[in-house]
C-alpha atoms as a PDB file:
ATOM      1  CA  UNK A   1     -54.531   2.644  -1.580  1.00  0.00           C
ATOM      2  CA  UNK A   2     -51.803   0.616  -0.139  1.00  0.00           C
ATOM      3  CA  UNK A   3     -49.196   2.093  -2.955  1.00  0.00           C
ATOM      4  CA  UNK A   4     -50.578   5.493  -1.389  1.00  0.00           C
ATOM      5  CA  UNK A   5     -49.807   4.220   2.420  1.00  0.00           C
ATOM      6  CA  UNK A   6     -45.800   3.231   1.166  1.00  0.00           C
ATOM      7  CA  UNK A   7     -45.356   6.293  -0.644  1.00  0.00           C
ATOM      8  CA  UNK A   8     -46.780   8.614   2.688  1.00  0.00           C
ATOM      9  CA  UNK A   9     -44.619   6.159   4.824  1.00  0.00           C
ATOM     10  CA  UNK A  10     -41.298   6.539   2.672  1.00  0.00           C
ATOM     11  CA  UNK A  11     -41.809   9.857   2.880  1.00  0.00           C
ATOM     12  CA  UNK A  12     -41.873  10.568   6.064  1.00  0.00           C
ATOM     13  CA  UNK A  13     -38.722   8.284   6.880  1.00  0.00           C
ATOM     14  CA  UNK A  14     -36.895  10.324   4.360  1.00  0.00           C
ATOM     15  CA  UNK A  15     -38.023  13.619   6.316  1.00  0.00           C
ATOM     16  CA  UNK A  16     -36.929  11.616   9.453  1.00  0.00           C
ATOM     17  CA  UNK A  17     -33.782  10.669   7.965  1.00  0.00           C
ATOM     18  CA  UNK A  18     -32.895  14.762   6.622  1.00  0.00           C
ATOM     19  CA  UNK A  19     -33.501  15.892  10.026  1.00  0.00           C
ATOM     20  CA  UNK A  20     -31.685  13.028  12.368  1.00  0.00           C
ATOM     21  CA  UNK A  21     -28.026  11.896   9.688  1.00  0.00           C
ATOM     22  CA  UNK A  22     -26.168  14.562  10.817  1.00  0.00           C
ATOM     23  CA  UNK A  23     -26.242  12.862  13.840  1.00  0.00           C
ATOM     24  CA  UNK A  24     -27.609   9.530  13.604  1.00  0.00           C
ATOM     25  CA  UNK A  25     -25.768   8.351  10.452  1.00  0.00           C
ATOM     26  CA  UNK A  26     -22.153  10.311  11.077  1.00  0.00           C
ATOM     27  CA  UNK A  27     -19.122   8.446  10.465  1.00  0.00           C
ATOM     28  CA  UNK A  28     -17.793   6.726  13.377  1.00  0.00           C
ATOM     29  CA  UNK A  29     -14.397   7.907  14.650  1.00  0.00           C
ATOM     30  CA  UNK A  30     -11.389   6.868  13.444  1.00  0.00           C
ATOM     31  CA  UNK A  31      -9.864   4.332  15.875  1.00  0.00           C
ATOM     32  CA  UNK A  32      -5.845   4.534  16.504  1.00  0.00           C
ATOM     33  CA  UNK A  33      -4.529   2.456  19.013  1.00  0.00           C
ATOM     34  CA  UNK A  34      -0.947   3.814  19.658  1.00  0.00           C
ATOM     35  CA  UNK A  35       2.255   2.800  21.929  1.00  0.00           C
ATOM     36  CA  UNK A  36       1.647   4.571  25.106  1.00  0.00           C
ATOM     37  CA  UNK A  37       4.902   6.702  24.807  1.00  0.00           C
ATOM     38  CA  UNK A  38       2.600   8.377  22.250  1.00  0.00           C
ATOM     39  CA  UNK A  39       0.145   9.151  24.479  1.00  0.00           C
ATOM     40  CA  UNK A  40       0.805  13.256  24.949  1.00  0.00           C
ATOM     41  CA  UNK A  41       2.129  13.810  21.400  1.00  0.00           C
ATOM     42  CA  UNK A  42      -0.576  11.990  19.572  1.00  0.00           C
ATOM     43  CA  UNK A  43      -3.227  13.286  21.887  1.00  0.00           C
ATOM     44  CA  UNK A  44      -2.253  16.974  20.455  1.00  0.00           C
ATOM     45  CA  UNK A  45      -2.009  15.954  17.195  1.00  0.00           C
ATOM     46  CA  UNK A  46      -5.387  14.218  16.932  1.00  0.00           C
ATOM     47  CA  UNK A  47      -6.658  17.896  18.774  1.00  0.00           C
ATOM     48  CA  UNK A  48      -4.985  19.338  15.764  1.00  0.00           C
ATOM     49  CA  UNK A  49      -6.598  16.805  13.533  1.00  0.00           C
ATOM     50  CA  UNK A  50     -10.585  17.293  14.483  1.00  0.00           C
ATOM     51  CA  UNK A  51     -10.002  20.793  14.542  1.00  0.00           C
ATOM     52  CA  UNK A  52      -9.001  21.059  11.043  1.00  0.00           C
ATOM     53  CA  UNK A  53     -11.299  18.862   9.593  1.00  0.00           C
ATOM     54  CA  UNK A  54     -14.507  17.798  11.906  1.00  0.00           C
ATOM     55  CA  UNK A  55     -13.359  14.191  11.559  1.00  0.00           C
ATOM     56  CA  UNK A  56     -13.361  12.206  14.967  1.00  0.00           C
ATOM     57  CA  UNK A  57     -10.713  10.115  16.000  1.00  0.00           C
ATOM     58  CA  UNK A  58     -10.701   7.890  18.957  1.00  0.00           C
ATOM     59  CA  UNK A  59      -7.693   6.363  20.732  1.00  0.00           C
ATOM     60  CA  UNK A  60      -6.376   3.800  23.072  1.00  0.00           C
ATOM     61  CA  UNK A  61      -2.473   3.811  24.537  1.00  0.00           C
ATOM     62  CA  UNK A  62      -0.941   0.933  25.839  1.00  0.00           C
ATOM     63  CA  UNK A  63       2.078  -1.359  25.502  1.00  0.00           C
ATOM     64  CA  UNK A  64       2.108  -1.923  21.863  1.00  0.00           C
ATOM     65  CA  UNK A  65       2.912  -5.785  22.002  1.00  0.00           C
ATOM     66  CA  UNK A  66      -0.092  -5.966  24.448  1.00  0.00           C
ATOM     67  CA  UNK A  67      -2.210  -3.954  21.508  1.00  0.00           C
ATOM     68  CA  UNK A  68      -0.545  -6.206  18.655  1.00  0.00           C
ATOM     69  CA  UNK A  69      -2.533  -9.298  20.989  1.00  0.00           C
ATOM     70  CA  UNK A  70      -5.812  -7.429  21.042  1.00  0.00           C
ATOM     71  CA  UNK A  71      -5.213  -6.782  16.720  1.00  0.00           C
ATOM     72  CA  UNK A  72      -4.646 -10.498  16.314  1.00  0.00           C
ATOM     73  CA  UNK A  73      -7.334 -11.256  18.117  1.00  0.00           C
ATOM     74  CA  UNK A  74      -9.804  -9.712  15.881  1.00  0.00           C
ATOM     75  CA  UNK A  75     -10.141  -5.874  17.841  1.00  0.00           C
ATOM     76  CA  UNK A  76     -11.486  -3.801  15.525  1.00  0.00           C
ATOM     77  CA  UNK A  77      -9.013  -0.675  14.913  1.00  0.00           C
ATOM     78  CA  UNK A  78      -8.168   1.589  12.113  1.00  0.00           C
ATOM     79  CA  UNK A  79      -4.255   2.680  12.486  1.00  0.00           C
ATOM     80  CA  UNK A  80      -1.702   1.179  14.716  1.00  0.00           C
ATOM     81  CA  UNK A  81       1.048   3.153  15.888  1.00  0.00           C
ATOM     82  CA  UNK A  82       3.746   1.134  17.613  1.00  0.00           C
ATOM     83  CA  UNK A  83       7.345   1.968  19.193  1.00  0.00           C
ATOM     84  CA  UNK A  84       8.571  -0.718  16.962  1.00  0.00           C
ATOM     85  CA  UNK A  85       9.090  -1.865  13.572  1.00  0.00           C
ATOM     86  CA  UNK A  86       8.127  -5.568  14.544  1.00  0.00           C
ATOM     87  CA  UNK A  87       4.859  -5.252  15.245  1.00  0.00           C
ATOM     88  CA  UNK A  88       3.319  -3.637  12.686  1.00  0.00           C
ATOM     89  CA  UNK A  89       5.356  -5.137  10.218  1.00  0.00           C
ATOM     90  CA  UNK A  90       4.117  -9.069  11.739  1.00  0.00           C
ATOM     91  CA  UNK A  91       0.294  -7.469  10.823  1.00  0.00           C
ATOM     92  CA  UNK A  92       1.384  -6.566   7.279  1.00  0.00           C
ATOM     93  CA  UNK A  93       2.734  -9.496   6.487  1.00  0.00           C
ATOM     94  CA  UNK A  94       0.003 -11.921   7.457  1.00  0.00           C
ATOM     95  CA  UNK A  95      -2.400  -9.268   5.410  1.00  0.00           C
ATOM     96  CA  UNK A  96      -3.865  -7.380   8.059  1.00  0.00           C
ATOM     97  CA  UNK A  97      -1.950  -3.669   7.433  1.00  0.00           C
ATOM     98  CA  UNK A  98      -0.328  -1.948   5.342  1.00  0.00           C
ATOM     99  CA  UNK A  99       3.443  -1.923   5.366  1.00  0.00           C
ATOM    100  CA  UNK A 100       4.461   0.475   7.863  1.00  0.00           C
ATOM    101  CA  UNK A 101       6.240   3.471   7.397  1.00  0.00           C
ATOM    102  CA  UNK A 102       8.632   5.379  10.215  1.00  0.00           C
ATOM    103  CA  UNK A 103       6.454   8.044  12.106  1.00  0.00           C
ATOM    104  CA  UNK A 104       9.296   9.476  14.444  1.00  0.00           C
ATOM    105  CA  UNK A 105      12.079   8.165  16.340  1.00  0.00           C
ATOM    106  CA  UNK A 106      12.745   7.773  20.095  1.00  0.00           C
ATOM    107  CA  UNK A 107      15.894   6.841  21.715  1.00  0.00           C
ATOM    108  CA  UNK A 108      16.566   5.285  25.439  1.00  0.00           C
ATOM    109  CA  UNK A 109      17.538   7.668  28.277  1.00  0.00           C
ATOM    110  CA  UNK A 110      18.222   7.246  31.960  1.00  0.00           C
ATOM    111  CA  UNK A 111      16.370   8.675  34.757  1.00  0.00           C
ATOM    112  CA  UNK A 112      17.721   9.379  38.603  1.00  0.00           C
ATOM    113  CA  UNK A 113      16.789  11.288  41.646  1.00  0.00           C
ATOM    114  CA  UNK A 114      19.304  14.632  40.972  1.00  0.00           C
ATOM    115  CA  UNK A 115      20.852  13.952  44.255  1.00  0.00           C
ATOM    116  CA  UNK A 116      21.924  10.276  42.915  1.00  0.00           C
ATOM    117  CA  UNK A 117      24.104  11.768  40.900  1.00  0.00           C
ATOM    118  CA  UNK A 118      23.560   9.993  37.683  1.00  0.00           C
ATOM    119  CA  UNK A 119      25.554  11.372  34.457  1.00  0.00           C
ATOM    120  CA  UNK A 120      26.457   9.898  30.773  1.00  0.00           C
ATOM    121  CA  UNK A 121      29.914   9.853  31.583  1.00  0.00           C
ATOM    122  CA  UNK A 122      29.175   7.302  34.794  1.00  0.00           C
ATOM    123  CA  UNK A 123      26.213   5.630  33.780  1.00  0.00           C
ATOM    124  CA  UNK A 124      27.684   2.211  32.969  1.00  0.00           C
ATOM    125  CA  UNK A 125      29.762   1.984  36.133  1.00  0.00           C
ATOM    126  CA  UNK A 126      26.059   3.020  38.206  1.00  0.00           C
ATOM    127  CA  UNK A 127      24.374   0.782  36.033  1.00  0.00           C
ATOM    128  CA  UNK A 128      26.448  -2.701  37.171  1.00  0.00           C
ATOM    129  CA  UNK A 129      26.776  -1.576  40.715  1.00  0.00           C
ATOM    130  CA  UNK A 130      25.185  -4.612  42.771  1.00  0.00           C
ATOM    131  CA  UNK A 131      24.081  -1.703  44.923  1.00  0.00           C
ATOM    132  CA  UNK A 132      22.224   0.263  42.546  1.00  0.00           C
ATOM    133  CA  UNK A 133      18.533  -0.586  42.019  1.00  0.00           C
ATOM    134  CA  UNK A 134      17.317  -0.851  38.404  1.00  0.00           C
ATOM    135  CA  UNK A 135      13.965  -0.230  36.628  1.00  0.00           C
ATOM    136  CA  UNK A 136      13.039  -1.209  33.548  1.00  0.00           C
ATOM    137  CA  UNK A 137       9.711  -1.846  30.974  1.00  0.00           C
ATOM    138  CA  UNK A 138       8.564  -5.231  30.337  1.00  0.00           C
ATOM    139  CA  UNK A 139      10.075  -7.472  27.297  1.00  0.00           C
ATOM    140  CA  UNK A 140       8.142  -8.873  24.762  1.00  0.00           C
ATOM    141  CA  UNK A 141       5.052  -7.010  25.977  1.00  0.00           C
ATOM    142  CA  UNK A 142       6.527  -3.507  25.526  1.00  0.00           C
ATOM    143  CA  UNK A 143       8.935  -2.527  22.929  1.00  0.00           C
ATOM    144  CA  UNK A 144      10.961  -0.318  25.454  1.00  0.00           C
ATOM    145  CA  UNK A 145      11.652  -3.193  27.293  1.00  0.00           C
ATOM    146  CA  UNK A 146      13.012  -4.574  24.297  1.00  0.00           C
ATOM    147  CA  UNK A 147      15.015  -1.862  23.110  1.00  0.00           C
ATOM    148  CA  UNK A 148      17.000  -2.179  27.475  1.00  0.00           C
ATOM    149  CA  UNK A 149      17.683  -5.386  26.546  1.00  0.00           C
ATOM    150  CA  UNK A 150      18.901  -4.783  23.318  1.00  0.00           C
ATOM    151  CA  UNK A 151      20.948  -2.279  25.623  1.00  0.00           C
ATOM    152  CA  UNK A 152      22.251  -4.615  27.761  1.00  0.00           C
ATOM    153  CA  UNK A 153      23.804  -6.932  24.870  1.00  0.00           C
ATOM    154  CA  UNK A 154      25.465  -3.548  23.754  1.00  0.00           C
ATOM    155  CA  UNK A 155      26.917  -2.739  26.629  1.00  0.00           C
ATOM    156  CA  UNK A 156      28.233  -6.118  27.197  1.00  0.00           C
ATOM    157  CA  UNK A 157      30.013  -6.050  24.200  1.00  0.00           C
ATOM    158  CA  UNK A 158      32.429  -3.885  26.097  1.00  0.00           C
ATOM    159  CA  UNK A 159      31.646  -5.254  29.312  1.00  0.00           C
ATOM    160  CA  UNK A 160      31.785  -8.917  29.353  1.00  0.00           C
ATOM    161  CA  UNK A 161      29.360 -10.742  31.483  1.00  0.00           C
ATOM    162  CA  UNK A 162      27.076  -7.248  31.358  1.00  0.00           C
ATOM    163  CA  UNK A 163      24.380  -8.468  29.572  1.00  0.00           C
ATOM    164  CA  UNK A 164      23.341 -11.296  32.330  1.00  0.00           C
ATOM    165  CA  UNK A 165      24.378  -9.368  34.771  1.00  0.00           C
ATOM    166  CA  UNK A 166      21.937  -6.764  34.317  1.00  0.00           C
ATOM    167  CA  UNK A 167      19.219  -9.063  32.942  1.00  0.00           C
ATOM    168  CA  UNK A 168      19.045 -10.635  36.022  1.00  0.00           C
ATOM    169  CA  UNK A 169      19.294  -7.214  38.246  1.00  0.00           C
ATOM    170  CA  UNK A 170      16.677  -5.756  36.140  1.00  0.00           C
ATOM    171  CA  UNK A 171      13.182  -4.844  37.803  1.00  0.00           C
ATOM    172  CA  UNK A 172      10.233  -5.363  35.422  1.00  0.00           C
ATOM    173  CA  UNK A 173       8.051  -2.241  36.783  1.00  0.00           C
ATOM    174  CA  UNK A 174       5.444  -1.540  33.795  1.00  0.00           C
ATOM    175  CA  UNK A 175       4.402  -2.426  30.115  1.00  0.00           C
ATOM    176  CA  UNK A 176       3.196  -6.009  31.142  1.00  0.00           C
ATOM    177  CA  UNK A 177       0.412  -8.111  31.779  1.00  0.00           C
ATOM    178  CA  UNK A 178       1.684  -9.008  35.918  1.00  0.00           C
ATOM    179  CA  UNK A 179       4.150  -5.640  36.965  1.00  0.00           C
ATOM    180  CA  UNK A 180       3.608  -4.818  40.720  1.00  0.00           C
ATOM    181  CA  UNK A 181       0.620  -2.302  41.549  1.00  0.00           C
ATOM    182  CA  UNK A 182       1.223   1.377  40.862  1.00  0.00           C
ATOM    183  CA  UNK A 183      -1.077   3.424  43.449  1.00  0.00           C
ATOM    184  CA  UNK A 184      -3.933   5.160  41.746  1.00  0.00           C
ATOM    185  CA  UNK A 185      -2.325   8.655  40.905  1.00  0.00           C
ATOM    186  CA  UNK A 186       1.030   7.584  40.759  1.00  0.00           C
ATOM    187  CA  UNK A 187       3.296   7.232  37.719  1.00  0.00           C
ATOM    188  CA  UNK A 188       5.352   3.583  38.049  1.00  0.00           C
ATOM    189  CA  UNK A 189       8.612   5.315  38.126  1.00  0.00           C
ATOM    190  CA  UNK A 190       8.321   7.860  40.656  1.00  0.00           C
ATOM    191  CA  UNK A 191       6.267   5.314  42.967  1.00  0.00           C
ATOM    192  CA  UNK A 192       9.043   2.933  42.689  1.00  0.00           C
ATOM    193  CA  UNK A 193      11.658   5.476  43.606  1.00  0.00           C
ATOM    194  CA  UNK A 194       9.742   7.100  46.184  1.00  0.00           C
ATOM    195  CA  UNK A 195       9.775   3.137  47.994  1.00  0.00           C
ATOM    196  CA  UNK A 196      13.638   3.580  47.515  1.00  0.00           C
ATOM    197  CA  UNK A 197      13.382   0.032  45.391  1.00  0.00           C
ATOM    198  CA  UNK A 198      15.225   1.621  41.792  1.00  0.00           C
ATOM    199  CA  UNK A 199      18.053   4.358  41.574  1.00  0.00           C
ATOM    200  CA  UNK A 200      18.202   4.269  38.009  1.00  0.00           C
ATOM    201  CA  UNK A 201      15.044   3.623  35.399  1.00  0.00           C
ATOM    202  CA  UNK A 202      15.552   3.361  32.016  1.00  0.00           C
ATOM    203  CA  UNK A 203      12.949   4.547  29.651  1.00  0.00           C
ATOM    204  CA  UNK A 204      12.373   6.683  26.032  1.00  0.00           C
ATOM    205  CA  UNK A 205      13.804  10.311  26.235  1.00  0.00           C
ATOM    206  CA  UNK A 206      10.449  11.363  24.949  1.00  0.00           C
ATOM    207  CA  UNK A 207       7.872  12.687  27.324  1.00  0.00           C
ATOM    208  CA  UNK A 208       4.350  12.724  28.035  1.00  0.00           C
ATOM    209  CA  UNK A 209       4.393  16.411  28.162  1.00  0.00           C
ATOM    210  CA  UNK A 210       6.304  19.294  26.413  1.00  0.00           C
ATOM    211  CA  UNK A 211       8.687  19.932  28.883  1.00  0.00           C
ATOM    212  CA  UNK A 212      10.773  17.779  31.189  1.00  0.00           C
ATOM    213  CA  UNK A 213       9.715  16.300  34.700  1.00  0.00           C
ATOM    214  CA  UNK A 214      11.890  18.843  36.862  1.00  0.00           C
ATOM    215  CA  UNK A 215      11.662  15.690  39.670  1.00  0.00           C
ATOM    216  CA  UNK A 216      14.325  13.368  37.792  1.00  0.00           C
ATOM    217  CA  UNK A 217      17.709  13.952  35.984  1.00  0.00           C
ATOM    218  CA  UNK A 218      17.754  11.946  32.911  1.00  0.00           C
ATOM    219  CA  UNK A 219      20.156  11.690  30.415  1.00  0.00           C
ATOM    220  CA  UNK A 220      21.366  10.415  27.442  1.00  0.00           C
ATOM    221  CA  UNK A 221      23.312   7.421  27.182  1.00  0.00           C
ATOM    222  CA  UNK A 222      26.961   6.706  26.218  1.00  0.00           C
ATOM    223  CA  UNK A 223      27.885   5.370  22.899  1.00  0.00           C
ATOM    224  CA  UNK A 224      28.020   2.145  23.993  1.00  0.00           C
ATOM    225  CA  UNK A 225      24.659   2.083  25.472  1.00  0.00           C
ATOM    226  CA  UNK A 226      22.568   4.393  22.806  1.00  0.00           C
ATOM    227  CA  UNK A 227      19.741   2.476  21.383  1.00  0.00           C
ATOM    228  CA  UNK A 228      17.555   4.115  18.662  1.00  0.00           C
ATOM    229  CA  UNK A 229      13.790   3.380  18.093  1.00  0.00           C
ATOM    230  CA  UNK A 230      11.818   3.806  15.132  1.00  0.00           C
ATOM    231  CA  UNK A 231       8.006   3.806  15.246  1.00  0.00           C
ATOM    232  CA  UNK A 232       5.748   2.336  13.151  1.00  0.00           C
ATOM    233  CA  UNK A 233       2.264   3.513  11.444  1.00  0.00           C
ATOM    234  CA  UNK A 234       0.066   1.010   9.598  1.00  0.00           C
ATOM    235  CA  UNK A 235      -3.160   0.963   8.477  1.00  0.00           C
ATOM    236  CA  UNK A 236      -5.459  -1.748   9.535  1.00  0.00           C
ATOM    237  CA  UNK A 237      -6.829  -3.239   6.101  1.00  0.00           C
ATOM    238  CA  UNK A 238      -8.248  -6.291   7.818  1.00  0.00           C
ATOM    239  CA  UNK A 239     -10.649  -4.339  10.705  1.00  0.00           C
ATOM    240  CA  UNK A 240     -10.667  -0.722   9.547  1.00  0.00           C
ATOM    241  CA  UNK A 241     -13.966   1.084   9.536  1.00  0.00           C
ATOM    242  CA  UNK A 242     -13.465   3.454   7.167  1.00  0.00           C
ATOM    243  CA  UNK A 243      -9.646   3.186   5.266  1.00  0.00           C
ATOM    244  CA  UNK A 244     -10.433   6.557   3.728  1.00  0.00           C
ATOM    245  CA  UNK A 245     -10.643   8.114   7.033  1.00  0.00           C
ATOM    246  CA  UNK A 246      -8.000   5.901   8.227  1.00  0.00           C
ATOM    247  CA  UNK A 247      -5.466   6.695   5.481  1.00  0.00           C
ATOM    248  CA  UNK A 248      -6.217  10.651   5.759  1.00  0.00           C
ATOM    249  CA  UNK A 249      -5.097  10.587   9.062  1.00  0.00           C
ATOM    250  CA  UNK A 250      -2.350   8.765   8.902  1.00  0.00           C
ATOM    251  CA  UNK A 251      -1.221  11.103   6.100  1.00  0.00           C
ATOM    252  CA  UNK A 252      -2.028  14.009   8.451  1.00  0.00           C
ATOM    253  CA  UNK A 253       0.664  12.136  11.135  1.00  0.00           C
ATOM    254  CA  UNK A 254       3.427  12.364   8.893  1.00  0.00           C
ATOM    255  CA  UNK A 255       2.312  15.983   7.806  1.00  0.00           C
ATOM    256  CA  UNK A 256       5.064  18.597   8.739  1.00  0.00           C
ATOM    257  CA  UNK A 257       2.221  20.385  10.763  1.00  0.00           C
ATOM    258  CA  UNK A 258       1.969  16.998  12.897  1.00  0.00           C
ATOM    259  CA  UNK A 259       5.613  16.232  12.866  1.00  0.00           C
ATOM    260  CA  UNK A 260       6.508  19.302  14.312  1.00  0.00           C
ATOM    261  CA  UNK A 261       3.669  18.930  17.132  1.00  0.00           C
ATOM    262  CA  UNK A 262       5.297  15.350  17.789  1.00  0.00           C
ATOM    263  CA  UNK A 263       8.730  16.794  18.145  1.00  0.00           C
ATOM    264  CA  UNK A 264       7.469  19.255  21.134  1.00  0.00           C
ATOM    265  CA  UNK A 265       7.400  15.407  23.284  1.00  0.00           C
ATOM    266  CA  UNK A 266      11.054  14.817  22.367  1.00  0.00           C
ATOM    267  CA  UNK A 267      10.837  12.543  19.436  1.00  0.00           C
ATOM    268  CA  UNK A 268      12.963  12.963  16.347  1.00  0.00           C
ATOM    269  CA  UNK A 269      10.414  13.516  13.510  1.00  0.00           C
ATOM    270  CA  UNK A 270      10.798  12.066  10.036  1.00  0.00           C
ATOM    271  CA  UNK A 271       9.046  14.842   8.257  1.00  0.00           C
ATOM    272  CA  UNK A 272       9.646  18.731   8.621  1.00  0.00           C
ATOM    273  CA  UNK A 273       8.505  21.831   6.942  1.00  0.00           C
ATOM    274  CA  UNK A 274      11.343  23.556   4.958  1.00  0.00           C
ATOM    275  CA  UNK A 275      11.054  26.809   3.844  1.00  0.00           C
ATOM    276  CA  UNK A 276      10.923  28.174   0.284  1.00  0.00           C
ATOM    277  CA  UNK A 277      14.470  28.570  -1.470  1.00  0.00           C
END
């Protein structure tokens, strides 16, 4: 009788279980978290991604040396995409990722209100006016403060005394842990241009959408100022849910399908479709 009872009873949670894992026992979504410059083009790629295969994938932006903290301090994630090299390659070689690969570039620009008058042939000369207010990303925290610093040593190559100069001018307005508050609806910025307190920001060329912010001029910069950045994709061996999952989308990323939607945010892909001979 009681081999009866177990039989009935594992028959009816199979019959429970037929009806219910579609939903109860689906994979859980793949879990990116990705340099916050990434935020618009890897938002349409990931669109791209569940729409061609069902798969979820869920993801947090931020300043990737902030995320590279949260990873290290056991966050459970499934790709990292960082606007540096550094980052993902300090993971891989303490074991936690794989060795990353170059997902796009990104290169510095300059942003100014059009009537300041900003252009790439005066930029350095605007730049190391006392007068001229300057905005930049956080060091150390965010890789695109690293890359203006990196700027400033260039620059001072040909201008001596540059480098400290603008170290010392420069205003530390997002991508950390302690940068002044940003009202709710505001980008950091515009706020901080609005309140007169920057003339000149410096920030990625890329955008958050597909076409430019028709508020600022921004432009490239001069020779001796151009700074390149190459971002990094790893996948999380250490945390990852699923590395199946994980390691079909990150081969989707560097598909010519995504590159191409990742180049619509002004990033240089690494990967395009070429037609047939």
């Amino acid at each position: 009788m009681l081999k009866l009872k177990s039989f009935h009873f594992t028959l009816a949670m199979l019959s429970w279980l037929a009806i219910v894992s579609p939903h109860v026992l689906a994979a859980p979504p793949i879990k990116v978290l990705a340099a916050g410059s990434l935020t618009g083009a890897l938002t349409a790629v990931i669109k791209a991604y569940q729409e061609k295969t069902g798969e979820a994938v869920q993801a947090d932006f931020g300043p990737a040396g902030l995320l590279l903290e949260r990873i290290e301090q056991g966050e459970p994630a499934d790709i990292f995409a960082s606007a540096n090299m550094a980052h993902p390659q300090k993971l891989a070689d303490k074991g936690l990722a794989t060795p990353p690969v170059v997902m796009a570039r990104n290169r510095l620009c300059a942003k100014a209100l059009p009537e300041f008058g900003l252009t790439k042939e005066n930029f350095v000369d605007r730049l190391l006016d006392p007068k001229v207010g300057l905005g930049t990303s956080t060091p150390k925290s965010d890789p695109g403060g690293d890359y203006t610093w990196m700027m400033f040593s260039k620059i001072d190559k040909v201008r001596p005394s540059a480098e400290a100069i603008l170290q010392a001018k420069a205003q530390q307005l997002g991508g950390g842990k302690t940068n002044p508050p940003v009202p709710a609806g505001k980008t950091a910025p515009l706020y901080f241009f609005e309140q007169h307190k920057i003339d000149i920001s410096i920030g990625y060329c890329s955008s958050r959408q597909t076409t430019p912010d028709p508020a600022f001029t921004m432009i490239e910069l001069p020779a001796e100022a151009a700074i390149r950045a190459d971002y990094g994709l790893s996948v999380l061996t250490s945390t990852a849910a699923s590395h199946d999952a994980a390691y079909r989308f990150a081969l989707f990323i560097m598909s010519p399908q995504a590159q191409g939607i990742i180049s619509q945010y002004g990033f240089t892909t690494v990967a395009e479709a070429k037609p047939n001979p």
